[in-house]
C-alpha atoms as a PDB file:
ATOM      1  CA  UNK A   1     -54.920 111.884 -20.079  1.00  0.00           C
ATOM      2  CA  UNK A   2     -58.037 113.178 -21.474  1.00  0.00           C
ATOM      3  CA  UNK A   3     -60.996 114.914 -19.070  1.00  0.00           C
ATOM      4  CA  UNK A   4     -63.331 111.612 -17.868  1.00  0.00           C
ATOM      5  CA  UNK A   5     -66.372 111.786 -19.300  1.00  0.00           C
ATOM      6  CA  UNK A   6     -69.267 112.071 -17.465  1.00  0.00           C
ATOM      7  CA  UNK A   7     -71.321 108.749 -16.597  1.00  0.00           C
ATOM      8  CA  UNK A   8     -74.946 108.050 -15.302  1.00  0.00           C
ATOM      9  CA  UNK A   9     -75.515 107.452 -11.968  1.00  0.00           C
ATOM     10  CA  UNK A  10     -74.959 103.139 -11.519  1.00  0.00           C
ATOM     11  CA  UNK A  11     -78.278 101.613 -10.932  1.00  0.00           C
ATOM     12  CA  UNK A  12     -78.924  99.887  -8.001  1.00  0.00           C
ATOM     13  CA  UNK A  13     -77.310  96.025  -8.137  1.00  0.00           C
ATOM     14  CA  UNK A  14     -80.225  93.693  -8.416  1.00  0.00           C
ATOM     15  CA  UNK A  15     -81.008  90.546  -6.269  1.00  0.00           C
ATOM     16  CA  UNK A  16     -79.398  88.065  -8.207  1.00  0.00           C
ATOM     17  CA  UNK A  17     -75.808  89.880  -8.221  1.00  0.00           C
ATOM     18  CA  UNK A  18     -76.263  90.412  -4.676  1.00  0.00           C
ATOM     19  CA  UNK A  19     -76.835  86.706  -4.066  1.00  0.00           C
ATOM     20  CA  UNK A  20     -73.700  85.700  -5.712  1.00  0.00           C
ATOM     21  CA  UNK A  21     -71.419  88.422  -5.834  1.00  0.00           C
ATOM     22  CA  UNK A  22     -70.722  88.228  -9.763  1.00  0.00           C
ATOM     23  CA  UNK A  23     -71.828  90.745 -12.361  1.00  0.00           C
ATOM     24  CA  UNK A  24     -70.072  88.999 -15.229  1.00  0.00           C
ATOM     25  CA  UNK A  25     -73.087  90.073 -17.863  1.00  0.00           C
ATOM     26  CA  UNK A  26     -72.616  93.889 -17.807  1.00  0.00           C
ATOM     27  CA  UNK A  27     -76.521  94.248 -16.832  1.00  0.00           C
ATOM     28  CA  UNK A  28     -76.017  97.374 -14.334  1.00  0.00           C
ATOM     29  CA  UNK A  29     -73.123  99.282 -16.014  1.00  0.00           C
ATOM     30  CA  UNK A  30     -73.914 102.425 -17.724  1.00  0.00           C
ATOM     31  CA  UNK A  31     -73.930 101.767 -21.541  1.00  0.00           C
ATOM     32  CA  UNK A  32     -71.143 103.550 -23.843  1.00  0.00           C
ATOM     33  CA  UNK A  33     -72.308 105.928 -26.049  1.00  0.00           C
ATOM     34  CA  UNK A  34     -72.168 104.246 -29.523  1.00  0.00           C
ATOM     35  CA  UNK A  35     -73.090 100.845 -28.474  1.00  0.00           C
ATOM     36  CA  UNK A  36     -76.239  98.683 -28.287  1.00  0.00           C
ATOM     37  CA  UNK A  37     -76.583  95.419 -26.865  1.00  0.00           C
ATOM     38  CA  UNK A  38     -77.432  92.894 -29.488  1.00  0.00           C
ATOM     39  CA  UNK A  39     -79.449  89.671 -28.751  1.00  0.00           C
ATOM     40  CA  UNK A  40     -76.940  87.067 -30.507  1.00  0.00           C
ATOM     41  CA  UNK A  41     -79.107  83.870 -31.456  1.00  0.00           C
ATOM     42  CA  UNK A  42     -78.560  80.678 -30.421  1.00  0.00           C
ATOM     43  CA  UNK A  43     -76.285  78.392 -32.679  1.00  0.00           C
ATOM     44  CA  UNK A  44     -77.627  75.728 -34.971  1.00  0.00           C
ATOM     45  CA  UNK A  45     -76.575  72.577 -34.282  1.00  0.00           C
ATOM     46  CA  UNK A  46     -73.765  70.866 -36.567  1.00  0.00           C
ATOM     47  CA  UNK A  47     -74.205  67.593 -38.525  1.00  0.00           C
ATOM     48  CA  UNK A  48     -71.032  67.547 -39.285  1.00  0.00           C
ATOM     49  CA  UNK A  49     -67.250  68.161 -37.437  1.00  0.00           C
ATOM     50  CA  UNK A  50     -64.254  69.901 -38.929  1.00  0.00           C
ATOM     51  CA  UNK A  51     -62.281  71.014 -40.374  1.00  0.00           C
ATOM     52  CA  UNK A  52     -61.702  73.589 -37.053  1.00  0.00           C
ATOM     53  CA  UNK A  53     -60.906  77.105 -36.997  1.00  0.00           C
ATOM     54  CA  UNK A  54     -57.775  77.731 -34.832  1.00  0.00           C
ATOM     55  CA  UNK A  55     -58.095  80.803 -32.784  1.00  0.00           C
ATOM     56  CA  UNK A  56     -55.354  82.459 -30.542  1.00  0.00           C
ATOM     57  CA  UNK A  57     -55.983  83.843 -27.362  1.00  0.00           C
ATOM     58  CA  UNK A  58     -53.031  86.515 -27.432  1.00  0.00           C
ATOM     59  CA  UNK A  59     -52.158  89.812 -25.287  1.00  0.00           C
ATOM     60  CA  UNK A  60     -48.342  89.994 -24.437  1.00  0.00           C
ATOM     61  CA  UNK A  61     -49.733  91.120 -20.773  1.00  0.00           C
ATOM     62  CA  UNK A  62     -50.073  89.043 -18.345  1.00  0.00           C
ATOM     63  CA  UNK A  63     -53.200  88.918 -15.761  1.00  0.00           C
ATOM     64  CA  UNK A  64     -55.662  89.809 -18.660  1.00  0.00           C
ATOM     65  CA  UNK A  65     -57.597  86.484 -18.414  1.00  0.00           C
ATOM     66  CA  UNK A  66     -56.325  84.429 -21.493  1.00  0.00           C
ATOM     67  CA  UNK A  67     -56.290  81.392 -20.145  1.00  0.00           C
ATOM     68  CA  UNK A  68     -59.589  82.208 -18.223  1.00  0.00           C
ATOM     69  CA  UNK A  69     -61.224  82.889 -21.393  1.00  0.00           C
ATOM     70  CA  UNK A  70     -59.719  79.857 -23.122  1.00  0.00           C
ATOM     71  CA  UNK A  71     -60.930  77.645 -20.669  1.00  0.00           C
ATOM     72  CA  UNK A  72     -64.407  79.158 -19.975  1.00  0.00           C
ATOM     73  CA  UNK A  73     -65.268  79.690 -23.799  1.00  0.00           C
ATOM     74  CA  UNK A  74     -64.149  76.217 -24.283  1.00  0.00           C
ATOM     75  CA  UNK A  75     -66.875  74.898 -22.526  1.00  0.00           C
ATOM     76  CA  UNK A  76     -69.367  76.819 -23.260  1.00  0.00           C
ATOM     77  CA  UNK A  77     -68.860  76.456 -27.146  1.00  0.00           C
ATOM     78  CA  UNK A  78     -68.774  72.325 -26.211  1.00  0.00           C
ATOM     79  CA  UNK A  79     -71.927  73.236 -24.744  1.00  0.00           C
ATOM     80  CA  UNK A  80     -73.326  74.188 -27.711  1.00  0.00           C
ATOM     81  CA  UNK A  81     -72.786  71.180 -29.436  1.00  0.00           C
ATOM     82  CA  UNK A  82     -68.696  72.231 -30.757  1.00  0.00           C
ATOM     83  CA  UNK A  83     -65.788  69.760 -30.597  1.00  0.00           C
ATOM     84  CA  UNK A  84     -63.060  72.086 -28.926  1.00  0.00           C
ATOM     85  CA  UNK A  85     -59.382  71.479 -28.892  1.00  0.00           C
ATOM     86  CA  UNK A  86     -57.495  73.758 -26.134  1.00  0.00           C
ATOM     87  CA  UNK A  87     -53.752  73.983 -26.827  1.00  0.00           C
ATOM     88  CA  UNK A  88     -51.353  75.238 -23.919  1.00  0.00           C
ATOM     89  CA  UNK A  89     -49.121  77.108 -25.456  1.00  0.00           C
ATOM     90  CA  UNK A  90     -47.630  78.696 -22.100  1.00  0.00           C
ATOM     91  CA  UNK A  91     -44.431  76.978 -20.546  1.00  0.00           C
ATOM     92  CA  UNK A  92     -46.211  78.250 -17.057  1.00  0.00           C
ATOM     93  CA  UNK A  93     -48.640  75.250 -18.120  1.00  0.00           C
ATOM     94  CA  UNK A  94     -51.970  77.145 -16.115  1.00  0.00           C
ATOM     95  CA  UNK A  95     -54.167  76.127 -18.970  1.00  0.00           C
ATOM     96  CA  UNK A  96     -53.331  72.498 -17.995  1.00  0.00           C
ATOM     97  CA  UNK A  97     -53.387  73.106 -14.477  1.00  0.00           C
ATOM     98  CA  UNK A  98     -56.771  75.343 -14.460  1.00  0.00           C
ATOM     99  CA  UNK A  99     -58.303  71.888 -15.836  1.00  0.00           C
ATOM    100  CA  UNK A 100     -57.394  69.787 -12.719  1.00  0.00           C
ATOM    101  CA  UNK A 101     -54.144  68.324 -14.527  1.00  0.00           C
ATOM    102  CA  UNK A 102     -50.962  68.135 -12.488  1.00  0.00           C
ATOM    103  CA  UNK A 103     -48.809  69.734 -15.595  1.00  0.00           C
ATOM    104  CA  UNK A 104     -45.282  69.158 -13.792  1.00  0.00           C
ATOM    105  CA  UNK A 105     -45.752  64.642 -13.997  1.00  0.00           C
ATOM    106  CA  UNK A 106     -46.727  64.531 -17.068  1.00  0.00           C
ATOM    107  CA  UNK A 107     -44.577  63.129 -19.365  1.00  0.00           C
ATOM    108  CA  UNK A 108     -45.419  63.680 -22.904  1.00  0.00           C
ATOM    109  CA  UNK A 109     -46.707  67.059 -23.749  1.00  0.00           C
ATOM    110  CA  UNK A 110     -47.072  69.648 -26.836  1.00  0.00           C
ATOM    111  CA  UNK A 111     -43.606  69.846 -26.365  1.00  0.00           C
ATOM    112  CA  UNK A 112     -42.759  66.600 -27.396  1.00  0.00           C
ATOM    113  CA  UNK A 113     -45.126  66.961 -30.094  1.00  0.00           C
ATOM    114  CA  UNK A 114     -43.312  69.724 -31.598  1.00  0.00           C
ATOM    115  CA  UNK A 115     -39.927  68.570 -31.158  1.00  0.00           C
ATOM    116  CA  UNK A 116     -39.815  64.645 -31.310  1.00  0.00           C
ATOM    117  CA  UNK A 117     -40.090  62.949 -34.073  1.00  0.00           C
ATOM    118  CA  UNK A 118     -42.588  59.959 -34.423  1.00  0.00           C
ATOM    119  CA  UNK A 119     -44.680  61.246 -31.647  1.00  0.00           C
ATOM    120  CA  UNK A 120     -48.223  60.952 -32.287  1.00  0.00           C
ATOM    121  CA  UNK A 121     -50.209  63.834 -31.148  1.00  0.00           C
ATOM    122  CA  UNK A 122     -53.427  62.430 -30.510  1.00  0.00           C
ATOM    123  CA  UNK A 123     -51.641  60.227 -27.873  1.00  0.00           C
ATOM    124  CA  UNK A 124     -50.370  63.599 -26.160  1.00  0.00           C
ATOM    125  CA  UNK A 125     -54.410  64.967 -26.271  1.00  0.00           C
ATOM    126  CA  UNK A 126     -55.828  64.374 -22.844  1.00  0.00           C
ATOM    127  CA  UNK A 127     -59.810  64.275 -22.607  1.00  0.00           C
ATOM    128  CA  UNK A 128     -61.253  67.234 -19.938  1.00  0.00           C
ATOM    129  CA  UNK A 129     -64.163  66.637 -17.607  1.00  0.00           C
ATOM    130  CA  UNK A 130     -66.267  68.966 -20.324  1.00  0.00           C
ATOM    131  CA  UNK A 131     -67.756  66.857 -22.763  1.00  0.00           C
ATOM    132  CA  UNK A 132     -66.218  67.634 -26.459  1.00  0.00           C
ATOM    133  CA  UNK A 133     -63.530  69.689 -24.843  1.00  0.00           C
ATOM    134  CA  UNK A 134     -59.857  67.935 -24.862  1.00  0.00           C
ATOM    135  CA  UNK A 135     -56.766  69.650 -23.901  1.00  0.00           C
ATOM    136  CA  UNK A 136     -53.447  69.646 -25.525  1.00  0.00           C
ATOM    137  CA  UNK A 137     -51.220  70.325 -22.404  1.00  0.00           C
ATOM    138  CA  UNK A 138     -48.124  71.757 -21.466  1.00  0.00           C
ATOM    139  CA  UNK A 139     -45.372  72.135 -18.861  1.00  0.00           C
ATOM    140  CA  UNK A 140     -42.502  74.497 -18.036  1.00  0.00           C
ATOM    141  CA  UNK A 141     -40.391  72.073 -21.019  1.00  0.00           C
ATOM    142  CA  UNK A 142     -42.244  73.852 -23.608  1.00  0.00           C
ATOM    143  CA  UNK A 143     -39.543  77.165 -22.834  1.00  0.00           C
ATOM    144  CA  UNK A 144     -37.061  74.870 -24.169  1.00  0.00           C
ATOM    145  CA  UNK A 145     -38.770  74.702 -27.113  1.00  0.00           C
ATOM    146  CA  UNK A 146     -38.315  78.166 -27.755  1.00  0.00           C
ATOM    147  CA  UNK A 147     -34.567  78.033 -27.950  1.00  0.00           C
ATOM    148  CA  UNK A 148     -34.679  74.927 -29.827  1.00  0.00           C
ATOM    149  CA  UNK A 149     -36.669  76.319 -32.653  1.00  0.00           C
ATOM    150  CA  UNK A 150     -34.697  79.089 -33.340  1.00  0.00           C
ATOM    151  CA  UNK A 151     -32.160  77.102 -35.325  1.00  0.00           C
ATOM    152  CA  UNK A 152     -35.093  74.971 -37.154  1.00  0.00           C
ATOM    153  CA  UNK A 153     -35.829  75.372 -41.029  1.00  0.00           C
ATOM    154  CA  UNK A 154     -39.596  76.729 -40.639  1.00  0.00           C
ATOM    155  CA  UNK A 155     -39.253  77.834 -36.963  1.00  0.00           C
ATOM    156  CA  UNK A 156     -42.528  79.670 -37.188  1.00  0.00           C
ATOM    157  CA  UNK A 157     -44.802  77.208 -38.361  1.00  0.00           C
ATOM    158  CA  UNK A 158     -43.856  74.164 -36.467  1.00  0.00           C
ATOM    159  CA  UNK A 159     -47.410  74.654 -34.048  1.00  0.00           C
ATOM    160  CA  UNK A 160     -49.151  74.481 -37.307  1.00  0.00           C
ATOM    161  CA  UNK A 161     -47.704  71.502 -38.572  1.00  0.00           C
ATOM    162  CA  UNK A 162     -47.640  69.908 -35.063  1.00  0.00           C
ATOM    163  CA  UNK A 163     -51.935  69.793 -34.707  1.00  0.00           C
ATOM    164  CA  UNK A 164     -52.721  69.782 -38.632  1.00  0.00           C
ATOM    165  CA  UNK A 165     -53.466  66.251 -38.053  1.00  0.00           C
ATOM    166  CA  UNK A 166     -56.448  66.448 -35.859  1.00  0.00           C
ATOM    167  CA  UNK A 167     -57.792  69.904 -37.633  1.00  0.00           C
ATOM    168  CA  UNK A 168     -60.022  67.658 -39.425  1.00  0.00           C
ATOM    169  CA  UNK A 169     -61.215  66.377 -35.814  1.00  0.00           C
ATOM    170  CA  UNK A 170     -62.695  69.804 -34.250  1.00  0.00           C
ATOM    171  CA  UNK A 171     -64.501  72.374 -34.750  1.00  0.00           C
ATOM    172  CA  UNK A 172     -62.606  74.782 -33.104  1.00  0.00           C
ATOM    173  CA  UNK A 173     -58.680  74.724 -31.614  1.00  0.00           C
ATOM    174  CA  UNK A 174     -58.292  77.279 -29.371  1.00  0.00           C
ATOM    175  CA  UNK A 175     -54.977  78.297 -28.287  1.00  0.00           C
ATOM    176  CA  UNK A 176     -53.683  80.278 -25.200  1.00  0.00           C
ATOM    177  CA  UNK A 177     -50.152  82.173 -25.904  1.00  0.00           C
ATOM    178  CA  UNK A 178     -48.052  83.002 -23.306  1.00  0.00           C
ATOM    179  CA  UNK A 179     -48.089  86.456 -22.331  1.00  0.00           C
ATOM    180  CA  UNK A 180     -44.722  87.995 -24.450  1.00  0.00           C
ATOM    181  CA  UNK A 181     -44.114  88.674 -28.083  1.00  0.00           C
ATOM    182  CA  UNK A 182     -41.925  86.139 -28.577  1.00  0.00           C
ATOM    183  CA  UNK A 183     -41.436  82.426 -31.055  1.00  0.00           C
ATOM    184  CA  UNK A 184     -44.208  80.897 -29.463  1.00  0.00           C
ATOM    185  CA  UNK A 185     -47.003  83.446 -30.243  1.00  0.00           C
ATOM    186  CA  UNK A 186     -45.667  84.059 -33.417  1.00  0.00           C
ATOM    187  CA  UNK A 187     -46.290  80.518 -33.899  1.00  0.00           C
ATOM    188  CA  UNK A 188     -49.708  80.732 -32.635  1.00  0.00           C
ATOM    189  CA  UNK A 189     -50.376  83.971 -34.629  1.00  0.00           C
ATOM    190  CA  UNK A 190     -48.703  81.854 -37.431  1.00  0.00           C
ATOM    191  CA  UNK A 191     -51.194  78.857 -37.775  1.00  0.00           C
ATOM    192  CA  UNK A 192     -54.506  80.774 -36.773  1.00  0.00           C
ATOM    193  CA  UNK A 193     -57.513  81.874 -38.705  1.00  0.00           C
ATOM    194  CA  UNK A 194     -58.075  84.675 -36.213  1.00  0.00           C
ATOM    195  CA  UNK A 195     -57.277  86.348 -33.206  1.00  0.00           C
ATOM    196  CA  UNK A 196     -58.960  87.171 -29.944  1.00  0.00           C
ATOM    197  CA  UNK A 197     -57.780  89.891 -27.943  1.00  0.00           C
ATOM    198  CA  UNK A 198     -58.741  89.477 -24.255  1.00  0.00           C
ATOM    199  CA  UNK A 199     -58.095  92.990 -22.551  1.00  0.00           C
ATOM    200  CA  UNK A 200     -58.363  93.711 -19.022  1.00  0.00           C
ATOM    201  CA  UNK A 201     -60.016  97.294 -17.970  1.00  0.00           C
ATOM    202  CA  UNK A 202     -57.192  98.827 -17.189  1.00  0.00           C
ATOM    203  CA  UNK A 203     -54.915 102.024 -18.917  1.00  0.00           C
ATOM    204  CA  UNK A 204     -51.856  99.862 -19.236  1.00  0.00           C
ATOM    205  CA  UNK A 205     -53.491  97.372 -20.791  1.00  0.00           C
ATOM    206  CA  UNK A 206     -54.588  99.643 -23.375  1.00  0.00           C
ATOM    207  CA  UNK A 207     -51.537 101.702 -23.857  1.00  0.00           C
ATOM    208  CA  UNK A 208     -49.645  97.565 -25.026  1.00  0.00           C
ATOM    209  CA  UNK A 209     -52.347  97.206 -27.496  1.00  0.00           C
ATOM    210  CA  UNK A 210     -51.135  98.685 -29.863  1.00  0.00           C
ATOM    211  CA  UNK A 211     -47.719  96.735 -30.171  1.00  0.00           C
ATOM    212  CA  UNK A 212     -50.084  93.342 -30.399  1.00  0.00           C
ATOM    213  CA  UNK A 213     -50.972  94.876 -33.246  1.00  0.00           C
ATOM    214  CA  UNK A 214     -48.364  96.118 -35.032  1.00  0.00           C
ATOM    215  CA  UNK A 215     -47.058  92.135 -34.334  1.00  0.00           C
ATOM    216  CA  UNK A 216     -50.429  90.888 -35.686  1.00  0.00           C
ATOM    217  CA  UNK A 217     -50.028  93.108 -38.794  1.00  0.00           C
ATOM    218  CA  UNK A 218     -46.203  91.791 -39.314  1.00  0.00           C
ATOM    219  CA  UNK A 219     -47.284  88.372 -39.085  1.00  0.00           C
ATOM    220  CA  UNK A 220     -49.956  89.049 -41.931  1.00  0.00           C
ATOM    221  CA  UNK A 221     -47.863  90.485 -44.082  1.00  0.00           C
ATOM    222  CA  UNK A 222     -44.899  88.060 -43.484  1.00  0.00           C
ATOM    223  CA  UNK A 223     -46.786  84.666 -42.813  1.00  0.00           C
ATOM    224  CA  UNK A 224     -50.450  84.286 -42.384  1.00  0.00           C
ATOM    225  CA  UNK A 225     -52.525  87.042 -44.695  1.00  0.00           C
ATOM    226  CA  UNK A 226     -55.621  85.477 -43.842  1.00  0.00           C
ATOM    227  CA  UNK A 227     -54.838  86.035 -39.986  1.00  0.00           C
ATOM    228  CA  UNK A 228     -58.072  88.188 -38.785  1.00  0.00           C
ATOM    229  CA  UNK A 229     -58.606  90.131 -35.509  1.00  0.00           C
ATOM    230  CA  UNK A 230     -61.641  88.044 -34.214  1.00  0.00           C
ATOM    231  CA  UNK A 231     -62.667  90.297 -31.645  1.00  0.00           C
ATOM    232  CA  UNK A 232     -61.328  92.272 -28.836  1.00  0.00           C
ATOM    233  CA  UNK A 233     -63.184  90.639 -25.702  1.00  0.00           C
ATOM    234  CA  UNK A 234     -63.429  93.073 -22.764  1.00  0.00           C
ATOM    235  CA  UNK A 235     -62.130  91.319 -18.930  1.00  0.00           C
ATOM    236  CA  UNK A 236     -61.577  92.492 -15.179  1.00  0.00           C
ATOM    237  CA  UNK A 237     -64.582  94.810 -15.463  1.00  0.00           C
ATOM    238  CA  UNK A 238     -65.553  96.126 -12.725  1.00  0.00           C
ATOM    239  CA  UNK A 239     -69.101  98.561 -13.089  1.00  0.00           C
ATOM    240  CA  UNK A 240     -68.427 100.716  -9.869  1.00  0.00           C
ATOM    241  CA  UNK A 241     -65.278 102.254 -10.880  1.00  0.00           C
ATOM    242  CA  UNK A 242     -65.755 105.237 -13.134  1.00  0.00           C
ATOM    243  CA  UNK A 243     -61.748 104.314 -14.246  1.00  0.00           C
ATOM    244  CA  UNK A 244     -62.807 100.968 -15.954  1.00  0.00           C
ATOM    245  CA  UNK A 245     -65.778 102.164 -17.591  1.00  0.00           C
ATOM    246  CA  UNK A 246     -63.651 105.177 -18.839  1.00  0.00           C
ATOM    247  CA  UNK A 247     -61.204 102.453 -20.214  1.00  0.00           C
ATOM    248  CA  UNK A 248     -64.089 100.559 -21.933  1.00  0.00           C
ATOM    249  CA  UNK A 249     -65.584 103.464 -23.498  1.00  0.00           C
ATOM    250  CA  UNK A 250     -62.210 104.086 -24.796  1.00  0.00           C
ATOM    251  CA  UNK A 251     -61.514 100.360 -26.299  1.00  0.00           C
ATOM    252  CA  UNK A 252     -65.517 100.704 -27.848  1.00  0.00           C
ATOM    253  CA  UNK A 253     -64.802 103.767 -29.324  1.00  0.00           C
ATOM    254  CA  UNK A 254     -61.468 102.918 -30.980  1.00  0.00           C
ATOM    255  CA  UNK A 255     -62.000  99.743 -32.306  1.00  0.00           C
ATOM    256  CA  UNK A 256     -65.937  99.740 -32.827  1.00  0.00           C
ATOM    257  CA  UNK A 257     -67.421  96.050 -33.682  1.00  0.00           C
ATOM    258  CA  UNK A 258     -64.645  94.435 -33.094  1.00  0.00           C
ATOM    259  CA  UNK A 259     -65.449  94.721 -29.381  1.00  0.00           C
ATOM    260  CA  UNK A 260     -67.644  91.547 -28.429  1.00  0.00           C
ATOM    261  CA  UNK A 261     -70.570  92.553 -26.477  1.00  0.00           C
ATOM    262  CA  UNK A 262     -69.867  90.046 -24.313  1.00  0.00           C
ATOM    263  CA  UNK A 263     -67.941  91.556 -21.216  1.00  0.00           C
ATOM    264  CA  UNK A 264     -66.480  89.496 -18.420  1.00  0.00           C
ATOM    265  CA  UNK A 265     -66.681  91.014 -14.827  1.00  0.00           C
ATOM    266  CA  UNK A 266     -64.782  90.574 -11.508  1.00  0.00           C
ATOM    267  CA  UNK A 267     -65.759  87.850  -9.631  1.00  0.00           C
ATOM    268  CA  UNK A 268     -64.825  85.293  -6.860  1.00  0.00           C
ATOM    269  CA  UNK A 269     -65.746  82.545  -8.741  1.00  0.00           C
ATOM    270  CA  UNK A 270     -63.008  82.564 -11.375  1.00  0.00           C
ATOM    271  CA  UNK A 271     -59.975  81.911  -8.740  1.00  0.00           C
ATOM    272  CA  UNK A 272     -62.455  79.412  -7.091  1.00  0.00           C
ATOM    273  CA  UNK A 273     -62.623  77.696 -10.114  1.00  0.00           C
ATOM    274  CA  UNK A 274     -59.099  77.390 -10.825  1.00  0.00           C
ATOM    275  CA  UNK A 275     -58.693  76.149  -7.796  1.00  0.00           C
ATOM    276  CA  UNK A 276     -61.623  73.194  -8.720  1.00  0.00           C
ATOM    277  CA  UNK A 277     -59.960  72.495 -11.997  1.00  0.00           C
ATOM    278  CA  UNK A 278     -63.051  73.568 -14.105  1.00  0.00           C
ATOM    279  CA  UNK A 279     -64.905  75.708 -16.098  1.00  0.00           C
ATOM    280  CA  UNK A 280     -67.345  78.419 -14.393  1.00  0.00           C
ATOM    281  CA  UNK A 281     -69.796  76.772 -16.848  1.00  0.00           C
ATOM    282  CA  UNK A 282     -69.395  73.853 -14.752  1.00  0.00           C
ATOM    283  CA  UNK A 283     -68.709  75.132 -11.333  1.00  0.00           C
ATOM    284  CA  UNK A 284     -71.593  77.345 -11.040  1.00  0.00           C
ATOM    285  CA  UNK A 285     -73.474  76.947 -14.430  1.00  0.00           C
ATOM    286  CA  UNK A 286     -76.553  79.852 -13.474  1.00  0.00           C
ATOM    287  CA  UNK A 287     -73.961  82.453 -12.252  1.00  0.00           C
ATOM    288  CA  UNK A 288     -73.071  85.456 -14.408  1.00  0.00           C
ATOM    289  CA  UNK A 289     -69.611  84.547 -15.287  1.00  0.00           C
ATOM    290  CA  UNK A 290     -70.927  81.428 -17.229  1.00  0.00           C
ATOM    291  CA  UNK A 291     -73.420  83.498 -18.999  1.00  0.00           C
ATOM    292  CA  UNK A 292     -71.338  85.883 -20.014  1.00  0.00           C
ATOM    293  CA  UNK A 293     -69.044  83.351 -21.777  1.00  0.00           C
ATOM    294  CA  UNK A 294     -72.009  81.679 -23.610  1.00  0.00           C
ATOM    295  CA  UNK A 295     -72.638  84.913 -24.855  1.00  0.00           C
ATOM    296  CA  UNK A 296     -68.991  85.175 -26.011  1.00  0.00           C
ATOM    297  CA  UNK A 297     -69.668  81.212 -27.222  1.00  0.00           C
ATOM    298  CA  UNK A 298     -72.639  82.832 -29.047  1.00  0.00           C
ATOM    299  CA  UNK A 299     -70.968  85.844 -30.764  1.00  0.00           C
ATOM    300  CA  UNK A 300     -67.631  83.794 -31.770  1.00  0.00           C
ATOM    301  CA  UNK A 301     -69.644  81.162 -33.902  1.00  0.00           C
ATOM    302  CA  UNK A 302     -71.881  84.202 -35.213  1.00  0.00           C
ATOM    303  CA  UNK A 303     -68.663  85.907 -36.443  1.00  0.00           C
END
């Protein structure tokens, strides 16, 4: 590994970190060389809905913050005036269950949509407690799936046929993978307009990038070309270690504007919101966590 660069001293934390413990807006971190913070404007509002742009939220690691990100940029995009469609796409179900729904009773899910015929999959959509958010959901069936599809005509784009009848009714369908490489994110990769890459500040993390995209690149060249990287989308920061800053720097200086500016932060409040079955944007709607994904709400619809 490379000498670390030196870093500027860390500026004192200011009062309103201290008070809640969460510097999810990057305001006392040192700045990477190479990079300015941009002042992304606020969205227009829409007069019309649809057709949505379908977005996967794919790393084959685990504990990045996928389905953290799904969730919280869910809401705050509904916030700014977006019809949202989240689709768990993970057998583990945590999308589901991160929105307060007991995944294990239910008993239709995307599953059924995918491999039942006749099954309508607006009756499977389940409305959230975020207003213009609703949640396609999921349960530990949905590994079935994978086996099932293997032998199916099309195997790869059966998620894309499954929600191409409510495209029309969103404005954006975002979709958490499960962490792997398997038939499920290929799907995902498969049906989406673009890709967002959340990546935890840490050197593993970094070192599996690079086989996400050698898969994203196969799956242009093989099924979707108009598949784009959206943005890489920086999590688990944590200012006061020089290690994830040095990890940062690294991402910024390797993949340039595709990292959003938007950086998400340890915090408390993103296991206590699990646990409350809602979005920080909800939970505690001033802290830095929820700012930080309005600002990722904000750069998305710029891009």
């Amino acid at each position: 590994m490379d000498t670390p660069r030196p870093f500027a001293p860390r500026p004192e934390r200011s009062a309103e970190s201290d008070a809640d413990g969460d510097d999810a807006v990057d305001i006392s971190a040192p700045e990477p060389m190479g990079r300015h913070r941009l002042k992304v404007p606020e969205p227009e509002p829409l007069t019309a809905h649809g057709p949505a742009r379908v977005i996967a939220v794919a790393n084959q690691k685990g504990g990045v913050g996928k389905t953290t990100s799904t969730i919280n940029l869910g809401a705050a995009l509904a916030e700014y005036g977006r019809r949202v469609l989240l689709v768990d796409f993970d057998p583990q179900g945590a999308l589901s269950v991160g929105l307060g729904v007991a995944a294990h009773e239910l008993d239709t899910t995307i599953y059924n949509v995918l491999m039942e015929r006749g099954v309508d999959i607006r009756e499977v959509i389940r409305k959230t407690n975020v207003s213009g958010m609703d949640l396609l959901p999921s349960n530990i069936d949905l590994s079935a799936a994978e086996v099932q599809l293997v032998t199916e005509v099309g195997r790869e784009q059966a998620l894309g046929r499954a929600i191409k009848p409510v495209i029309g009714d969103y404005d954006v369908v975002l979709i958490d993978c499960q962490p792997s490489l398997g038939l499920l994110t290929i799907n995902a990769l498969a049906c989406a307009d673009h890709v967002l890459i959340p990546l935890a500040c840490e050197f593993f993390s970094l070192r599996g990038v690079a086989l996400l995209m050698d898969t994203i690149e196969k799956v242009q060249d093989r099924l979707n070309p108009d598949l784009t990287i959206l943005g890489i989308l920086a999590t688990m920061f944590d200012p006061r270690t020089l290690h994830t800053r040095e990890v940062r720097q690294r991402v910024e200086e390797a993949f340039g504007d595709l990292v959003f500016e938007a950086v998400i932060n340890r915090t408390v409040k993103f296991p206590e919101t699990t646990v409350a079955g809602e979005p920080i944007t909800t939970w505690a709607p001033m802290s830095n966590g929820a700012s930080a994904y309005r600002l990722l709400a904000r750069e998305v619809i710029a891009r």
